[in-house]
Protein backbone atom coordinates (compact mmCIF):
# COMPACT_ATOMS: atom_id res chain seq x y z
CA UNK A 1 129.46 29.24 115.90
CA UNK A 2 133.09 30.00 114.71
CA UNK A 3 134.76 31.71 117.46
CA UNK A 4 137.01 34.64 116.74
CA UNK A 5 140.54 34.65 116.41
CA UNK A 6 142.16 37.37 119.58
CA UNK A 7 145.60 38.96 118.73
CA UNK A 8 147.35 41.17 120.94
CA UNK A 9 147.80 44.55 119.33
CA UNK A 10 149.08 47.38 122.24
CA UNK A 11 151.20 46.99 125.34
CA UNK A 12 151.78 49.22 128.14
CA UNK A 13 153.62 48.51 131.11
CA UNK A 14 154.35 50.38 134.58
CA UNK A 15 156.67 47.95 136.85
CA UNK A 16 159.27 48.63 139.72
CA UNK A 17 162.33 48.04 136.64
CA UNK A 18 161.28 50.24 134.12
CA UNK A 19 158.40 53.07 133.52
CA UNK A 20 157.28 51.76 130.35
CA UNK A 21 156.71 48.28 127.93
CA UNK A 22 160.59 49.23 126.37
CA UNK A 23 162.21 50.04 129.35
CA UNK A 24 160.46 46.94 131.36
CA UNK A 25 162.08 44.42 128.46
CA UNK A 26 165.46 46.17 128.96
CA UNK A 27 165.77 45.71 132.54
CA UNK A 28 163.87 42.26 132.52
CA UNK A 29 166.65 40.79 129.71
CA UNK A 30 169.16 42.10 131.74
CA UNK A 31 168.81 40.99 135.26
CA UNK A 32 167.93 44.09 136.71
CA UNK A 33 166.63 43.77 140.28
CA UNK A 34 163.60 45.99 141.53
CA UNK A 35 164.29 45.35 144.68
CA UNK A 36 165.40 48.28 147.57
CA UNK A 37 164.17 49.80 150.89
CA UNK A 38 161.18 51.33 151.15
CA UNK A 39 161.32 55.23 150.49
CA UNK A 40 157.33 55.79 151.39
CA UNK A 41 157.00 55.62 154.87
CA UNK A 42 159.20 54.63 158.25
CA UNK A 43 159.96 50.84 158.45
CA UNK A 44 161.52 50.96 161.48
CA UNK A 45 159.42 48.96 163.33
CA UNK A 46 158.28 46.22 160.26
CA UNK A 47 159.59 42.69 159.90
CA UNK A 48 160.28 43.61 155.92
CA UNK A 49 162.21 46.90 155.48
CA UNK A 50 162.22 46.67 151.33
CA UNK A 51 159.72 46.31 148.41
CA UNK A 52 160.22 46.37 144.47
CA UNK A 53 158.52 50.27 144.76
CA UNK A 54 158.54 52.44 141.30
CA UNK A 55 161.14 54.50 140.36
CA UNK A 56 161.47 58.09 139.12
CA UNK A 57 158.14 58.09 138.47
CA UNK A 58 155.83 61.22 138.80
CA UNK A 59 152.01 60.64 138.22
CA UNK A 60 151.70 64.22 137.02
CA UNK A 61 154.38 63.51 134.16
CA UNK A 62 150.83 62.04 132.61
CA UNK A 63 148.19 63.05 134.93
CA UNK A 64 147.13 66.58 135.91
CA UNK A 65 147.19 67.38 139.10
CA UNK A 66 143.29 67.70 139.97
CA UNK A 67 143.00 64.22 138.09
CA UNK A 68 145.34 62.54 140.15
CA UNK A 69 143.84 63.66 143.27
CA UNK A 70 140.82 62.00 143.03
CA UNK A 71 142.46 58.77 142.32
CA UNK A 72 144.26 55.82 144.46
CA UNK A 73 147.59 55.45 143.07
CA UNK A 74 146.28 52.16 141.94
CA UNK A 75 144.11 54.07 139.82
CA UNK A 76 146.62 55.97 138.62
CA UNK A 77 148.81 53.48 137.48
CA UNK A 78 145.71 51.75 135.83
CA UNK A 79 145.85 55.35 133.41
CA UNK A 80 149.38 55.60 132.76
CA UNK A 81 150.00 52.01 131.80
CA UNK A 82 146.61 51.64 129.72
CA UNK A 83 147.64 55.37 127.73
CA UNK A 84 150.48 53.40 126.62
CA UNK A 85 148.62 50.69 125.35
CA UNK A 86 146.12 52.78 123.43
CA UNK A 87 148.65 54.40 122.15
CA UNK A 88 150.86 51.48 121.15
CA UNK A 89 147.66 49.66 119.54
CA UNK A 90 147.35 52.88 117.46
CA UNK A 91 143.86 52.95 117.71
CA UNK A 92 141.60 55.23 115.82
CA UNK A 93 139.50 56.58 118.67
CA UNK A 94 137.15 58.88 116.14
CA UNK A 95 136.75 56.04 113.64
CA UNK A 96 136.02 52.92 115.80
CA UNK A 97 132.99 51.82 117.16
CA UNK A 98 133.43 52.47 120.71
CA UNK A 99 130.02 50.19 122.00
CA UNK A 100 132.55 47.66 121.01
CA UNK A 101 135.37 48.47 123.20
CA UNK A 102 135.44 47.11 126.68
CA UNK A 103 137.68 47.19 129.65
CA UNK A 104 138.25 44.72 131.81
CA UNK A 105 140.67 45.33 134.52
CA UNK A 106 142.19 43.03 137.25
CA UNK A 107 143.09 44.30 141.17
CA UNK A 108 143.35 42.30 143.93
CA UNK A 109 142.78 44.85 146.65
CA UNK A 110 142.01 48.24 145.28
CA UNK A 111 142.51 51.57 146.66
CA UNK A 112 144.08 50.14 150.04
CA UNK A 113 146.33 53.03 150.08
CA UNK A 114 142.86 55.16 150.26
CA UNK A 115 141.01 53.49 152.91
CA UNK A 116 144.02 53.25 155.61
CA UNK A 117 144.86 57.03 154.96
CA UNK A 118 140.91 57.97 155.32
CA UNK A 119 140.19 55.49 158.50
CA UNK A 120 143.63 57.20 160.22
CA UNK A 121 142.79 60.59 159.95
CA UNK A 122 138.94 59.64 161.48
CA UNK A 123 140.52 57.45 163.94
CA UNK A 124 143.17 60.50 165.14
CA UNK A 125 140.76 63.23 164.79
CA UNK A 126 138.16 63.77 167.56
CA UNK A 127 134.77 61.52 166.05
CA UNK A 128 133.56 63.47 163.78
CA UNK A 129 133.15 61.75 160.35
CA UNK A 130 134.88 64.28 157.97
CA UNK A 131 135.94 61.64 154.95
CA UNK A 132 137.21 63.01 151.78
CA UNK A 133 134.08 62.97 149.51
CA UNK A 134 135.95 61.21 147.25
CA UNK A 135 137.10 58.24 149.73
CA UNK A 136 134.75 55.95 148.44
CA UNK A 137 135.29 56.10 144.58
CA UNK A 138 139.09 56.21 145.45
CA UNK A 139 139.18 52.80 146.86
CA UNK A 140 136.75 50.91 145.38
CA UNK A 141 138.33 48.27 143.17
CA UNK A 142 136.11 49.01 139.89
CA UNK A 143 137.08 52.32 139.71
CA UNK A 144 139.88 51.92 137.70
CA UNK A 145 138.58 50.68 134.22
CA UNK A 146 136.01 52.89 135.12
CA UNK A 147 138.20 55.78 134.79
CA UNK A 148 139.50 54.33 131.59
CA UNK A 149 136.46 54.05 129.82
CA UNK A 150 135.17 57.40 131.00
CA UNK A 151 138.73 59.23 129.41
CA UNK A 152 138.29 57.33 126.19
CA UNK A 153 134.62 57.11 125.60
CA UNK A 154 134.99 53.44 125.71
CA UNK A 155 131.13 52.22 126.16
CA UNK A 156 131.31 48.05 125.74
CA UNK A 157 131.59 45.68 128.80
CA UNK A 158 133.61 47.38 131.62
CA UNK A 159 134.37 46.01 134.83
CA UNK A 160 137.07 44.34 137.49
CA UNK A 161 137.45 41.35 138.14
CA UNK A 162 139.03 40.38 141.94
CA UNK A 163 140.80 36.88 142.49
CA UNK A 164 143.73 37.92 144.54
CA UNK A 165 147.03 37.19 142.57
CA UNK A 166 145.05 35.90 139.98
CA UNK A 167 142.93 39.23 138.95
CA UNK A 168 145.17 40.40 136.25
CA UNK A 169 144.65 36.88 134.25
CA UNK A 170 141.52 36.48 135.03
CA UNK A 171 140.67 39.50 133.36
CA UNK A 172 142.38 38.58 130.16
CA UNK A 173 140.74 35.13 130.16
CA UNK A 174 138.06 36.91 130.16
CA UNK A 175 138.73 39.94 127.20
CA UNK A 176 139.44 36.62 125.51
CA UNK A 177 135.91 35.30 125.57
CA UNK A 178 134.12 38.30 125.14
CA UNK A 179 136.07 38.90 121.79
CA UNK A 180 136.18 35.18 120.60
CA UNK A 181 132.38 35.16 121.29
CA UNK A 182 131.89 38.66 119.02
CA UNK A 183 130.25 40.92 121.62
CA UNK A 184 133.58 43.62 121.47
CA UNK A 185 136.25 44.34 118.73
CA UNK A 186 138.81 45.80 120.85
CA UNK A 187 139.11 45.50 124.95
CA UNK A 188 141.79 47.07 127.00
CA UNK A 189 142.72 44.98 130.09
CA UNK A 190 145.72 44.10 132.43
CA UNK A 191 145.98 44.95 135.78
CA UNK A 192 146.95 47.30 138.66
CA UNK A 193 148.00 47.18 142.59
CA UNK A 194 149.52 49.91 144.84
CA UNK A 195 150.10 47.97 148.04
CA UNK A 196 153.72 49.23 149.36
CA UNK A 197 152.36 50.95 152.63
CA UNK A 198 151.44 50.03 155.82
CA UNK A 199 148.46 48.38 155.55
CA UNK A 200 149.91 46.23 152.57
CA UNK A 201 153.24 45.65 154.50
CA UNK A 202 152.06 44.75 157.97
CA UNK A 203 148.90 42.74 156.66
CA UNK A 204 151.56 40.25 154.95
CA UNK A 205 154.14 40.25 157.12
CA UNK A 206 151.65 39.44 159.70
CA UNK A 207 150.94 36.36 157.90
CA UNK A 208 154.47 35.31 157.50
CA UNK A 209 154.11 35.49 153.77
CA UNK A 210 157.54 38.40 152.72
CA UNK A 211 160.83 37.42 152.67
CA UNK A 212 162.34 39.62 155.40
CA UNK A 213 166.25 39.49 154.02
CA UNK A 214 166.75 43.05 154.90
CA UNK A 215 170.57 42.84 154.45
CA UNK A 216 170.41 42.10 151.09
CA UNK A 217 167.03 43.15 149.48
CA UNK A 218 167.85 42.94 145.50
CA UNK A 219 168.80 39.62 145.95
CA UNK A 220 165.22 39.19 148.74
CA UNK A 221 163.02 37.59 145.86
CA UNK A 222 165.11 34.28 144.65
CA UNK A 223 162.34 31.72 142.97
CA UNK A 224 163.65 28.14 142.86
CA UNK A 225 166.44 28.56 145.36
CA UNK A 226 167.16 26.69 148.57
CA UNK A 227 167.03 29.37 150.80
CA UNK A 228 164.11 31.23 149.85
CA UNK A 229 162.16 33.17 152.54
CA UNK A 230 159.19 34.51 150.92
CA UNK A 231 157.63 36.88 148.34
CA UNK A 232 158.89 40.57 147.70
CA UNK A 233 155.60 43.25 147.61
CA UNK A 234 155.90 45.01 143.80
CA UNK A 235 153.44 47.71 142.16
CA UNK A 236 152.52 48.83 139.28
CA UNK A 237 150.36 47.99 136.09
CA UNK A 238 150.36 46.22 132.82
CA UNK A 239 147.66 46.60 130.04
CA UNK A 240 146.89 45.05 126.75
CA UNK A 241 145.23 45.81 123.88
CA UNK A 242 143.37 43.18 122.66
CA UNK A 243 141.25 42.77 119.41
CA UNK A 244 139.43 40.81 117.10
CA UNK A 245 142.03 39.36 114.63
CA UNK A 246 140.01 40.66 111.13
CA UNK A 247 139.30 44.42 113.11
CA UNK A 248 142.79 44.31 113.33
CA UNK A 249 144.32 43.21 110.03
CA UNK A 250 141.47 45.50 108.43
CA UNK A 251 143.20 48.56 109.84
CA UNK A 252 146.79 47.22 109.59
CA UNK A 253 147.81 47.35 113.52
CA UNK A 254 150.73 45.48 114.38
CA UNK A 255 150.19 42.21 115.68
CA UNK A 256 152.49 41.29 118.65
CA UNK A 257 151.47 37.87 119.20
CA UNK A 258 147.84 35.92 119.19
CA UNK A 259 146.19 34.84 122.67
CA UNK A 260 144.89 31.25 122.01
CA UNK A 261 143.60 30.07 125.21
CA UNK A 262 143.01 30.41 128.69
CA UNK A 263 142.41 28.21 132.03
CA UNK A 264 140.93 28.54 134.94
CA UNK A 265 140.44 25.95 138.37
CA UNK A 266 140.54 26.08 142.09
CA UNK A 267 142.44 24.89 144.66
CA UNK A 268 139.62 24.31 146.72
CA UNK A 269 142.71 23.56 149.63
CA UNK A 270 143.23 26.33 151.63
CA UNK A 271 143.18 29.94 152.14
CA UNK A 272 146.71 30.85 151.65
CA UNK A 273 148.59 27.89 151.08
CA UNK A 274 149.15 25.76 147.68
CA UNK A 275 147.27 22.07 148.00
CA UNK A 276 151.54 20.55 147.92
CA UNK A 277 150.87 17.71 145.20
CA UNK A 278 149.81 20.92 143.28
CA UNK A 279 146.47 19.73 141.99
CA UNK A 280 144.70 22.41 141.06
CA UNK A 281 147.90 24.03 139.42
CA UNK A 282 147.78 21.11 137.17
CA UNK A 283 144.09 21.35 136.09
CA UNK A 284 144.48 24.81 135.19
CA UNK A 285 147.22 24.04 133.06
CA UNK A 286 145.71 21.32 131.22
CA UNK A 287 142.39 23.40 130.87
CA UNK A 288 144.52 26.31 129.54
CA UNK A 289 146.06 23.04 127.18
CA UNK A 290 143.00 22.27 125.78
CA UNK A 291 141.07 25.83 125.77
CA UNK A 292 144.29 26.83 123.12
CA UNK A 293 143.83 23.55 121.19
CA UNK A 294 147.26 22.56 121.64
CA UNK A 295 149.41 19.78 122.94
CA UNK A 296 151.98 19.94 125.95
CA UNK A 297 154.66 19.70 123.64
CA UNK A 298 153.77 22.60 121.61
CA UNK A 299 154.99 24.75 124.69
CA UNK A 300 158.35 26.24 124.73
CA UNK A 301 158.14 28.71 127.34
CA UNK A 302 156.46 29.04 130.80
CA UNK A 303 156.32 32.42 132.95
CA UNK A 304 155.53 30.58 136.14
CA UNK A 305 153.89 32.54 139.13
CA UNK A 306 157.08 31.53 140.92
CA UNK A 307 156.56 33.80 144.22
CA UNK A 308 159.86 32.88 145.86
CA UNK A 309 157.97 30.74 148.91
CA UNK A 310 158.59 28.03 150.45
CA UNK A 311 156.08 26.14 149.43
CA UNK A 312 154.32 27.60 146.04
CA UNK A 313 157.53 27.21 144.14
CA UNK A 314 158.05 23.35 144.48
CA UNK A 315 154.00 22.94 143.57
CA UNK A 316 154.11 24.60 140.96
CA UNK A 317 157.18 23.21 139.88
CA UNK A 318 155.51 19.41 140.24
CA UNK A 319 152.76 20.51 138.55
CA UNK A 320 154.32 21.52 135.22
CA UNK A 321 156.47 18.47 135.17
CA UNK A 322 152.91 15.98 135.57
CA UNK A 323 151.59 17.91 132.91
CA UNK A 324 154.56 18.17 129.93
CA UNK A 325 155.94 14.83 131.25
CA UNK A 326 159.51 15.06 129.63
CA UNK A 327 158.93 17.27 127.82
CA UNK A 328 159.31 20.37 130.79
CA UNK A 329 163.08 19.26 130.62
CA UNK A 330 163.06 21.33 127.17
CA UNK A 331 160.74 23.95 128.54
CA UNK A 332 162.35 27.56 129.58
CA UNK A 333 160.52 27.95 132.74
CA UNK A 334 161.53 31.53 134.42
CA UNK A 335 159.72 33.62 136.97
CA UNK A 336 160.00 37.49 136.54
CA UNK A 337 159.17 37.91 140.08
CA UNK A 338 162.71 37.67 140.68
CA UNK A 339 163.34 41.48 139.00
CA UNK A 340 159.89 42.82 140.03
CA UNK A 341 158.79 41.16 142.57
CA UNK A 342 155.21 40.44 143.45
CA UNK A 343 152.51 42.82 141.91
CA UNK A 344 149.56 41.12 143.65
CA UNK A 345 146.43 42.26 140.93
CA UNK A 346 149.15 43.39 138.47
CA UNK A 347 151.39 40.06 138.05
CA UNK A 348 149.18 38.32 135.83
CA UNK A 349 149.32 41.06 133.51
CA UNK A 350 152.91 42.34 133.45
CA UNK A 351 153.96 38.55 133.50
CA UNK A 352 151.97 37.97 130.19
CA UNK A 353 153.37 41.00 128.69
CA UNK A 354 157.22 39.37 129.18
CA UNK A 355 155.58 35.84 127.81
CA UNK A 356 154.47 38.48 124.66
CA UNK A 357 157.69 39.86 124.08
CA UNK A 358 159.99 36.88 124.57
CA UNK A 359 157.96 35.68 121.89
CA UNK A 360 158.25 38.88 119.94
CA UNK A 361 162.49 39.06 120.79
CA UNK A 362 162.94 35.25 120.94
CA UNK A 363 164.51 35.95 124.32
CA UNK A 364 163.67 34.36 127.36
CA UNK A 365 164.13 36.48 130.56
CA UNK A 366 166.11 35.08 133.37
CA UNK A 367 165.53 33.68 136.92
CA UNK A 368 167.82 35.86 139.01
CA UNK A 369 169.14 35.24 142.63
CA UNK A 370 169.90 31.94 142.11
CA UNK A 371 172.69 30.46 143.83
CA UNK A 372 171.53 27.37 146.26
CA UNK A 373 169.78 24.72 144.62
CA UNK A 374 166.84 22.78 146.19
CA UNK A 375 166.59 19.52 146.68
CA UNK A 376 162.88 19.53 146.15
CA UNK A 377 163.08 20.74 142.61
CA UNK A 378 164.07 18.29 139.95
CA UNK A 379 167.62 19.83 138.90
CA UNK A 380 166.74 19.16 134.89
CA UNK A 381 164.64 21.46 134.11
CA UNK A 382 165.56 24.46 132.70
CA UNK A 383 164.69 27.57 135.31
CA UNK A 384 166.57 30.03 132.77
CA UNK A 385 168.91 30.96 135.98
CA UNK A 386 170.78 33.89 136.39
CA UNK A 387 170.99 35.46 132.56
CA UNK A 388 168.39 35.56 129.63
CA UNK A 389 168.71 32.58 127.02
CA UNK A 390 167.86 33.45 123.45
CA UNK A 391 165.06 30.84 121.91
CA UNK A 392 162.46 30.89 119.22
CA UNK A 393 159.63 31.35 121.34
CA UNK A 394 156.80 30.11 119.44
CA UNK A 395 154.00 28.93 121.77
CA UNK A 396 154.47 31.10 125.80
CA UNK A 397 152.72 30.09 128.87
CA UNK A 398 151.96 32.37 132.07
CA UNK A 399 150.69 30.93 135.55
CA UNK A 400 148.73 32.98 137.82
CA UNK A 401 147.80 31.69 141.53
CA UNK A 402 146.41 33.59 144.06
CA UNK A 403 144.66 33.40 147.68
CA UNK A 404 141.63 31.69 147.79
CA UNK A 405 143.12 28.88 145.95
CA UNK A 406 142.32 30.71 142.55
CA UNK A 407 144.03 29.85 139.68
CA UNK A 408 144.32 31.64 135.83
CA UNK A 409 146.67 30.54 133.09
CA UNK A 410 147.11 32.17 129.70
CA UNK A 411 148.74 31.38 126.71
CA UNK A 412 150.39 33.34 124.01
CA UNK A 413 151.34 32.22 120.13
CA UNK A 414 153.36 33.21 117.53
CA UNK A 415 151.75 34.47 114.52
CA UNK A 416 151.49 31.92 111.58
C-alpha cells in the first residue's frame, strides 16, 4: 500500500524560556538561559539548588480553577501547550471527523508531583488512609491525552507512551505511523513532565546525574564543553499537530514542515549510562536514515539530545560523525538543552518543535555556555556555539535518548 504523506500543521509550546511556540523561538534564537534557583520548595539541604522552572506562568490564565485541581501539573501543561496547537492547526472541530483524531502523548514519569504530595500527607498523618479521591487519576501517566481527548471530543487512538527521555519522540514516531498507515487524519502529540520538586530533585541528584554549579546556574547546562557536570531538570510541554498531507491541503492549513521518518533502537548497555562507542545511538540514526528515505548527506541540521554529561555528549557526538562520515563537519549540530534544560518526557517534543522552526526561519539555534573545549570532541564540527547561525534548513534531525537505553530519532523536511 502507498503510505501517506504526514505534515506538521499546529505547534504549541510551554518551556522554562518562553510560555508559548513564539515566545520559545525568541528566547531560543537569542541565547536566553532558563536556568535559576528553584522558587518551589526549600533547597537548602539538596546537592542542586537550581532548575530551568516556568516562568510567569499561571495555570488558571487557561484553566479554571476546579479543572486544574484535579490535575498534576504535568497534566496541566499537557492542556495548555496542546490548546495552542489546536488552535494554531486551525482545526475545524464541528466539521472533522473526530474517530479520526488521536492523541498520543509522551511522559516519562507522570504525576510525580501527585504521588509524593499524597504519600507525605499519609505518611505525617496518624494511619488512616485519607487520599484525595482524585490521587490516582492525577498521577497516572495516561491521564494526560486522556484529558485532551475528553475536552475536544477527540475519539481515534489515544494513549502514552513511557520511554524515559525518549517518550516525547516516541510518541511522534508513532502519530507518524498511525497516519502514514491511514487509520487517523489528524493526531495531536508531544509531550509533558513536571519534575522540579523533591522527589524529582533528590531522585537524580541521588544518582549523580545534575550538574550541581550552584554559583552560576544559567550557565549550569553547557553541552559540548570541557567542564560539564551534568544535566539541568526543565518542565514543561510541547505538542504538534499532525495530519494527513491531502486532509490538510483539502482544508488549506498551513503546512510548517513534513515529518518523513522516524527511528527507533536500544542500547541494550545499561540502565543509565550511554554504551561509550555509542552503538545504539548510531542504529537509531541510520534507521531514522532509511525510515525518511534519505541519505546522510541530505541532513543539514541535527538537534542532538546533548544533556550536558559527561559521558552522553561525547557518544552521541561519535555517533553522528560514524554515521554522516564528513559530511557532520557541514552539519549544524546544537543542543537546546543549553536554554531549557532537560524536560525528561517533554524534550523530545519541544526539541522537534525548534528542528520545525529552524526549518521554517532558516535559523539554527545556538549551543550556549560554551567556553572550554573538550578534547574528546572532534573540534570540526560545527556545535552552533554561543549565537544562532542563519542556514537554509532543508532536511532537520532531533535525537532522543533516555534511561533504559531507549532511543527515538525524528526527522523533519522542508516542503517541496
Amino acid at each position: 500500500m502507498e503510505l501517506k504523506r504526514v505534515v506538521v500543521t499546529g505547534l504549541g509550546a510551554l518551556t522554562p524560556i518562553g510560555n508559548n511556540k513564539d515566545a520559545y523561538w525568541e528566547a531560543l534564537i537569542s541565547g536566553k538561559s532558563g536556568c535559576a534557583p528553584v522558587t518551589y520548595f526549600d533547597t537548602e539541604h539538596f546537592k542542586t539548588k537550581f532548575a530551568c522552572e516556568l516562568k510567569n506562568f499561571e495555570v488558571t490564565d487557561f484553566l479554571n480553577r476546579k479543572e486544574a485541581r484535579k490535575m498534576d501539573r504535568f497534566a496541566q501543561y499537557a492542556m495548555v501547550a496542546s490548546d495552542e496547537a489546536i488552535i494554531d492547526a486551525k482545526l475545524d472541530l464541528d466539521a472533522i471527523n473526530k474517530f479520526r483524531v488521536g492523541v498520543i502523548w509522551g511522559a516519562g514519569i507522570g504525576g510525580i508531583e501527585t504521588f509524593q504530595n499524597e504519600v507525605m500527607n499519609f505518611a505525617n498523618g496518624n494511619g488512616t488512609p485519607r487520599f484525595n479521591p482524585f490521587f490516582i487519576p492525577k498521577m497516572i501517566a495516561d491521564i494526560a491525552p486522556g484529558n485532551i481527548s475528553i475536552k475536544h471530543g477527540f475519539m481515534g487512538p489515544n494513549y502514552t507512551t513511557v520511554s524515559a527521555c525518549a517518550s516525547s519522540a516516541n510518541a511522534i514516531f508513532d502519530a507518524l505511523n498511525l497516519i502514514r498507515l491511514g487509520h487517523c487524519d489528524v493526531i495531536v502529540t508531544g509531550g509533558s513532565e513536571a519534575t522540579v520538586n523533591e522527589s524529582g530533585m533528590g531522585g537524580f541528584n541521588a544518582m549523580h546525574a545534575l550538574s550541581t554549579r550552584n554559583e552560576s546556574p544559567e550557565t549550569a547546562s553547557r553541552p559540548f564543553d570541557g567542564t560539564r557536570d551534568g544535566f539541568v531538570l526543565g518542565e514543561g510541554a510541547g505538542a504538534l499537530v499532525l495530519e494527513d498531507y491531502d486532509h490538510a491541503k483539502a482544508r488549506g492549513a498551513k503546512i510548517y514542515a513534513e515529518l518523513i521518518g522516524g527511528g527507533l533502537s536500544s542500547d541494550a548497555y545499561h540502565m543509565t549510562a550511554p554504551h561509550p562507542d555509542g552503538i545504539g545511538v548510531i542504529a537509531v540514526m541510520k534507521n531514522c536514515l532509511e525510515n525518511a528515505g534519505i541519505k546522510p548527506e541530505d541532513v543539514d541540521a541535527i538537534n542532538t539530545h546533548g544533556t550536558s554529561t559527561p559521558l552522553g555528549d561525547v557518544a552521541e557526538l561519535k555517533a553522528i560523525s560514524e554515521v554522516f562520515g564528513t559530511h557532520a563537519k557541514n552539519i549544524n549540530i546544537n543542543s537546546t538543552k543549553s536554554m531549557t534544560g532537560h524536560l525528561l518526557g517533554a524534550a523530545g517534543a519541544i526539541e522537534a518543535i525548534a528542528a520545525i522552526l529552524s526549518i521554517e526561519h532558516g535559523i539554527v539555534p545556538p549551543t550556549i555556555n560554551h567556553v572550554t573545549p573538550d578534547e574528546n570532541i572532534d573540534p570540526e564540527l560545527n556545535l552552533t556555539l554561543n549565537k544562532a547561525q542563519k542556514r537554509d534548513v532543508k532536511i532537520a534531525m532531533s535525537n532522543t535518548f533516555g534511561f533504559g537505553g531507549h532511543n527515538a530519532c525524528v526527522v523533519f523536511k522542508k516542503l517541496d
